[in-house]
Protein backbone atom coordinates (compact mmCIF):
# COMPACT_ATOMS: atom_id res chain seq x y z
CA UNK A 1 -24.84 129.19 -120.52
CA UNK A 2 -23.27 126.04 -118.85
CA UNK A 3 -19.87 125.46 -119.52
CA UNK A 4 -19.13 122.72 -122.24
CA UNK A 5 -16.34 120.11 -121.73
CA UNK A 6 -15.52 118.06 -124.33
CA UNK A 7 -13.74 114.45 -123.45
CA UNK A 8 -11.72 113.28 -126.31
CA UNK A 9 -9.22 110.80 -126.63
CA UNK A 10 -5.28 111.08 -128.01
CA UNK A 11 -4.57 113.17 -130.79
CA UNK A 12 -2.58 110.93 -132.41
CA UNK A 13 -5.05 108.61 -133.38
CA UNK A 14 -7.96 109.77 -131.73
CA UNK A 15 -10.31 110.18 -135.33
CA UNK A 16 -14.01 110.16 -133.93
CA UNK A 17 -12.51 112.71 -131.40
CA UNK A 18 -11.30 115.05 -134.29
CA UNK A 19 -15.01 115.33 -135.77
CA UNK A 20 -16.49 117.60 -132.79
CA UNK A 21 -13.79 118.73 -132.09
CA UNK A 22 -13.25 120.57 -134.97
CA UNK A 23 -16.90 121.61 -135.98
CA UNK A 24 -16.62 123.44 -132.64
CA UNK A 25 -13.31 125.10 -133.48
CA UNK A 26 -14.68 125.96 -137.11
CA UNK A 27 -17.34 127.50 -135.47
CA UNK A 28 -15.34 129.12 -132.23
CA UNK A 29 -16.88 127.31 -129.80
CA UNK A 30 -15.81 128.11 -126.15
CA UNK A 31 -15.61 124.55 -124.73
CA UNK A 32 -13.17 123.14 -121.90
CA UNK A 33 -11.11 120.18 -123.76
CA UNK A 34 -9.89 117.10 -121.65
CA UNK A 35 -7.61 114.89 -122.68
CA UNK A 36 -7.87 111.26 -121.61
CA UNK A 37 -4.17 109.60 -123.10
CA UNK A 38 -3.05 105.88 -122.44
CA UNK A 39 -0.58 106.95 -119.96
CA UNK A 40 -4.07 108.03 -118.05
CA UNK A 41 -4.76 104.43 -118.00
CA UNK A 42 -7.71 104.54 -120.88
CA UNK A 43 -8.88 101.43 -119.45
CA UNK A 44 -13.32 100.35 -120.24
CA UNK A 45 -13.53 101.20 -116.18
CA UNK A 46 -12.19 104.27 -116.33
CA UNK A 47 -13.86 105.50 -119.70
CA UNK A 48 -17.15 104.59 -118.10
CA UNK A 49 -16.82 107.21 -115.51
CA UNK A 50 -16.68 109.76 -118.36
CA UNK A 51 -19.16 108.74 -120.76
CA UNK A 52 -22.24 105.76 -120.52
CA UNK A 53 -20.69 104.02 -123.29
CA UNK A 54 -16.85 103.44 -122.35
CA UNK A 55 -16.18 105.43 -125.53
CA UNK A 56 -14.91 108.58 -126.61
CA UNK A 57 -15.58 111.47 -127.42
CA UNK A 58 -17.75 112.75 -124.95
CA UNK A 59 -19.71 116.33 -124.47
CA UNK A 60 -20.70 117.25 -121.17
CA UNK A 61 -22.87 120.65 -121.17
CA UNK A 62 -24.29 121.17 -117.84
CA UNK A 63 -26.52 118.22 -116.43
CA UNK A 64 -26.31 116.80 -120.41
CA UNK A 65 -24.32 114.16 -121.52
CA UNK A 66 -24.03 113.34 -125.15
CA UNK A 67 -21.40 110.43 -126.40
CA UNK A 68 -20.93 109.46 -130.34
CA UNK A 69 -19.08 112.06 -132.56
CA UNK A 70 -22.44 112.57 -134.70
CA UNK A 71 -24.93 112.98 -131.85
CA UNK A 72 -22.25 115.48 -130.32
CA UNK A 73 -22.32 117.56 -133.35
CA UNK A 74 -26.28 117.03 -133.98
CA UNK A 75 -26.58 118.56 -130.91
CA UNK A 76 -24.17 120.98 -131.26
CA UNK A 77 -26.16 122.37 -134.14
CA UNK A 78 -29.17 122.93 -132.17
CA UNK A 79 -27.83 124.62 -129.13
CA UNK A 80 -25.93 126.86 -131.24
CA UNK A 81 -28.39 127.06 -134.44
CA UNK A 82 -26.23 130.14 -135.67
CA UNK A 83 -23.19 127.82 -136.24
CA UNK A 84 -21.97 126.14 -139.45
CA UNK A 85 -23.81 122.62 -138.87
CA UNK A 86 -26.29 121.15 -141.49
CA UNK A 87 -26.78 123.18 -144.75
CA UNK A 88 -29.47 125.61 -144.79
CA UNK A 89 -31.02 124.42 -148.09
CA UNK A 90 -33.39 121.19 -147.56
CA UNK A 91 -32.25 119.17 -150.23
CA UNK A 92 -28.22 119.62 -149.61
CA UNK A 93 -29.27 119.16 -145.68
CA UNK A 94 -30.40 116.04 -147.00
CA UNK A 95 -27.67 114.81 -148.55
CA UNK A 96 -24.94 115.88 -145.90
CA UNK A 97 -26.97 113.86 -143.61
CA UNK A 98 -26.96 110.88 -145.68
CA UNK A 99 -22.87 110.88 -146.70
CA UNK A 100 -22.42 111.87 -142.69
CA UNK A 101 -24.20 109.06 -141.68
CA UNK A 102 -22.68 106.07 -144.55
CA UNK A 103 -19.21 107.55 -143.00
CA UNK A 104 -20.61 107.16 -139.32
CA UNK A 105 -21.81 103.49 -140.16
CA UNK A 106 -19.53 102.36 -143.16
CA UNK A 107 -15.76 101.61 -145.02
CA UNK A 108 -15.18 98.98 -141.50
CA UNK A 109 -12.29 97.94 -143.92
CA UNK A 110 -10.62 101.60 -144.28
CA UNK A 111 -10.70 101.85 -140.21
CA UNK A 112 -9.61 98.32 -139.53
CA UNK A 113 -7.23 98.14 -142.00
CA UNK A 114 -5.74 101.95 -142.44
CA UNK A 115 -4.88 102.78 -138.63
CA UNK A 116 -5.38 106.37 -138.26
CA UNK A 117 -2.09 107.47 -136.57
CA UNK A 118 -1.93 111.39 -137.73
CA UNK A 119 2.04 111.30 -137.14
CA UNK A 120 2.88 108.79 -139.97
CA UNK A 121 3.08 109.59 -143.18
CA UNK A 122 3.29 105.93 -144.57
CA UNK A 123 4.39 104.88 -148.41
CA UNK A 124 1.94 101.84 -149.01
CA UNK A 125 -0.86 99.86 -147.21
CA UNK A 126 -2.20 96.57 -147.60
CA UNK A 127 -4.45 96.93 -150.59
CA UNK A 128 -7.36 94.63 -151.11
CA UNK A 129 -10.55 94.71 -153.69
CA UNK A 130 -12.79 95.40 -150.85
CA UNK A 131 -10.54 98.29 -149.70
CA UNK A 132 -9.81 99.66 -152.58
CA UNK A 133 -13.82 99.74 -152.88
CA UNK A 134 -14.23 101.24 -149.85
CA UNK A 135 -11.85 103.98 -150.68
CA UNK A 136 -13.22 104.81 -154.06
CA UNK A 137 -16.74 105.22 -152.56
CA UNK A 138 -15.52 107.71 -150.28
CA UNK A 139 -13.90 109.30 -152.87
CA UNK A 140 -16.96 109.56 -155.33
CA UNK A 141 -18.88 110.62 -152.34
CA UNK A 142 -16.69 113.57 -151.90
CA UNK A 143 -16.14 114.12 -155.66
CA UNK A 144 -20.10 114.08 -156.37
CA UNK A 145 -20.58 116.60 -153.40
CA UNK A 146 -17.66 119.01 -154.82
CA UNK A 147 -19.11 118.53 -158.28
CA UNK A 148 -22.65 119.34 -157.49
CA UNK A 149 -22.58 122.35 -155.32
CA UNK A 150 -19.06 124.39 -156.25
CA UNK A 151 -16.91 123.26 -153.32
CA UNK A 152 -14.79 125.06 -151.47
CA UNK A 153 -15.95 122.80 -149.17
CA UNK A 154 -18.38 119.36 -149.79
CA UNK A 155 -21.50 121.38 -149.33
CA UNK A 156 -20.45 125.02 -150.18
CA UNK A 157 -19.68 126.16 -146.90
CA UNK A 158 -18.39 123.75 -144.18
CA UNK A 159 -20.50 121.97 -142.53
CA UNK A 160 -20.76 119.14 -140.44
CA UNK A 161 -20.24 116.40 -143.42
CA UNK A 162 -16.62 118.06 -143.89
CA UNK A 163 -16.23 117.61 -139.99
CA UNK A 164 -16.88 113.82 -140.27
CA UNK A 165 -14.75 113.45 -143.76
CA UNK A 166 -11.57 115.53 -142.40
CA UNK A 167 -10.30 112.45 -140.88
CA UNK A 168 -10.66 110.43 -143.56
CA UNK A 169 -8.62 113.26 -145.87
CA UNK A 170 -5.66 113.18 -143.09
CA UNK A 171 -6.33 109.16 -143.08
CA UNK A 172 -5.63 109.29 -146.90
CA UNK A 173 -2.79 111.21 -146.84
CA UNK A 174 -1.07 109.29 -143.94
CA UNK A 175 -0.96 105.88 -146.11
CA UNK A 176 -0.58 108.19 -149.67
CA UNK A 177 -3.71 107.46 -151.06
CA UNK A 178 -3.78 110.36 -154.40
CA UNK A 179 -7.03 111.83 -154.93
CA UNK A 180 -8.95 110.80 -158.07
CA UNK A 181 -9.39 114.21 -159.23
CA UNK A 182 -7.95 118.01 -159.26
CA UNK A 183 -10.79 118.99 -157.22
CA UNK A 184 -10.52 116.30 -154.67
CA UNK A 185 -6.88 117.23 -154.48
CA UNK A 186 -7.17 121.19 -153.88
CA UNK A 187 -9.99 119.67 -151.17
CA UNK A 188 -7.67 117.66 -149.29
CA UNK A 189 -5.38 120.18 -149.06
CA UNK A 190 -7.66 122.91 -148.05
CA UNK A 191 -8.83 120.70 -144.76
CA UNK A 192 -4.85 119.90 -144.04
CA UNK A 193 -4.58 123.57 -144.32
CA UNK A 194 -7.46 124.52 -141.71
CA UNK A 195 -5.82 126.37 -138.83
CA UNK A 196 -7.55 124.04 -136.33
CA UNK A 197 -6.47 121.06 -138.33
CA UNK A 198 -2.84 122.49 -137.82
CA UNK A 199 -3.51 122.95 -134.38
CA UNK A 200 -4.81 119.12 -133.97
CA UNK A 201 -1.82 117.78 -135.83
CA UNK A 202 0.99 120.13 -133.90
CA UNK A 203 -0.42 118.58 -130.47
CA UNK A 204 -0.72 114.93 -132.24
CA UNK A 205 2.95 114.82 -132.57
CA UNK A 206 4.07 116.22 -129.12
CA UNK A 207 2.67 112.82 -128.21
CA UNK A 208 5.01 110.20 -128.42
CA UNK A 209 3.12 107.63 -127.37
């Protein structure tokens, strides 16, 4: 099989680049990682010569070229249909595609407003209505998942959906944002405690930039 190199921004604060990144690690993966930091000179020019739309992440897999964290892990899934992707079961397939898919789209105000910088570990935020909105439908949409299919992770096993929420969990506890519930709290905690999580956040804060 052709080798797989995987673009991704820095570590730091480098959140769409986290969501392939770890579905592949969850899943052991082989997969050459490149690291394109400011000091590189992350300039729209130079971006372009790595993926079509100036953006990262990027997967490169042979004469393929797939950009966007979601296509990257849609395509992931079918290359390697053993992996831990998309639920087996129709109906929670379903619905991890719809929550993966409101994140991928959605919450402009938690992004724009909540940084993601995984080195800080920040008392308060600048709390709004429409933020505080934003952050209680992404907690009922992990809360309902838990609820409805017996955790550990959002759809039983992990799957894709907890590769596009992990961010989110580290974004939450960066600014100190409590879980609503027990369950959402022994969550959060068991995606901080992933050993490629670890790994992401060890390497995050060797950056000082």
């Amino acid at each position: 099989m052709a080798t797989l190199t995987l673009t991704i921004g820095n570590k730091a604060t480098a959140s769409w680049s986290l969501r392939p990144w770890l579905l592949m690690k969850m899943n052991d993966i082989d997969f050459d990682e490149q690291v394109l930091s400011t000091e590189q000179g992350r300039t729209a020019k130079k971006l372009k010569q790595h993926s079509p739309s100036g953006k990262l992440p990027v997967l490169k897999h042979g004469d393929t070229v797939v950009w966007d964290s979601l296509a990257i892990m849609e395509y992931l899934a079918e290359v390697f249909p053993g992996i831990r992707g998309w639920p087996d079961d129709r109906g929670r397939r379903a619905h991890a595609r719809s929550i993966s898919n409101e994140m991928h789209a959605e919450f402009i105000l938690v992004r724009t407003t909540l940084p993601f910088d995984c080195r800080l570990h920040l008392a308060d935020y600048p709390a709004s209505p429409k933020l505080e909105a934003e952050i209680q439908r992404l907690q009922d949409l992990m809360q309902n998942c838990l609820q409805n299919y017996g955790g550990p992770f959002l759809f039983g096993e992990f799957s894709i959906a907890d590769a596009m929420f992990a961010p989110i969990v580290l974004r939450f506890h960066i600014y100190d944002i409590e879980p609503g519930s027990a369950e959402l709290q022994q969550y959060f905690q068991r995606i901080r405690s992933l050993s490629p999580i670890r790994q992401w956040l060890n390497e995050a804060r060797q950056h000082n930039q």
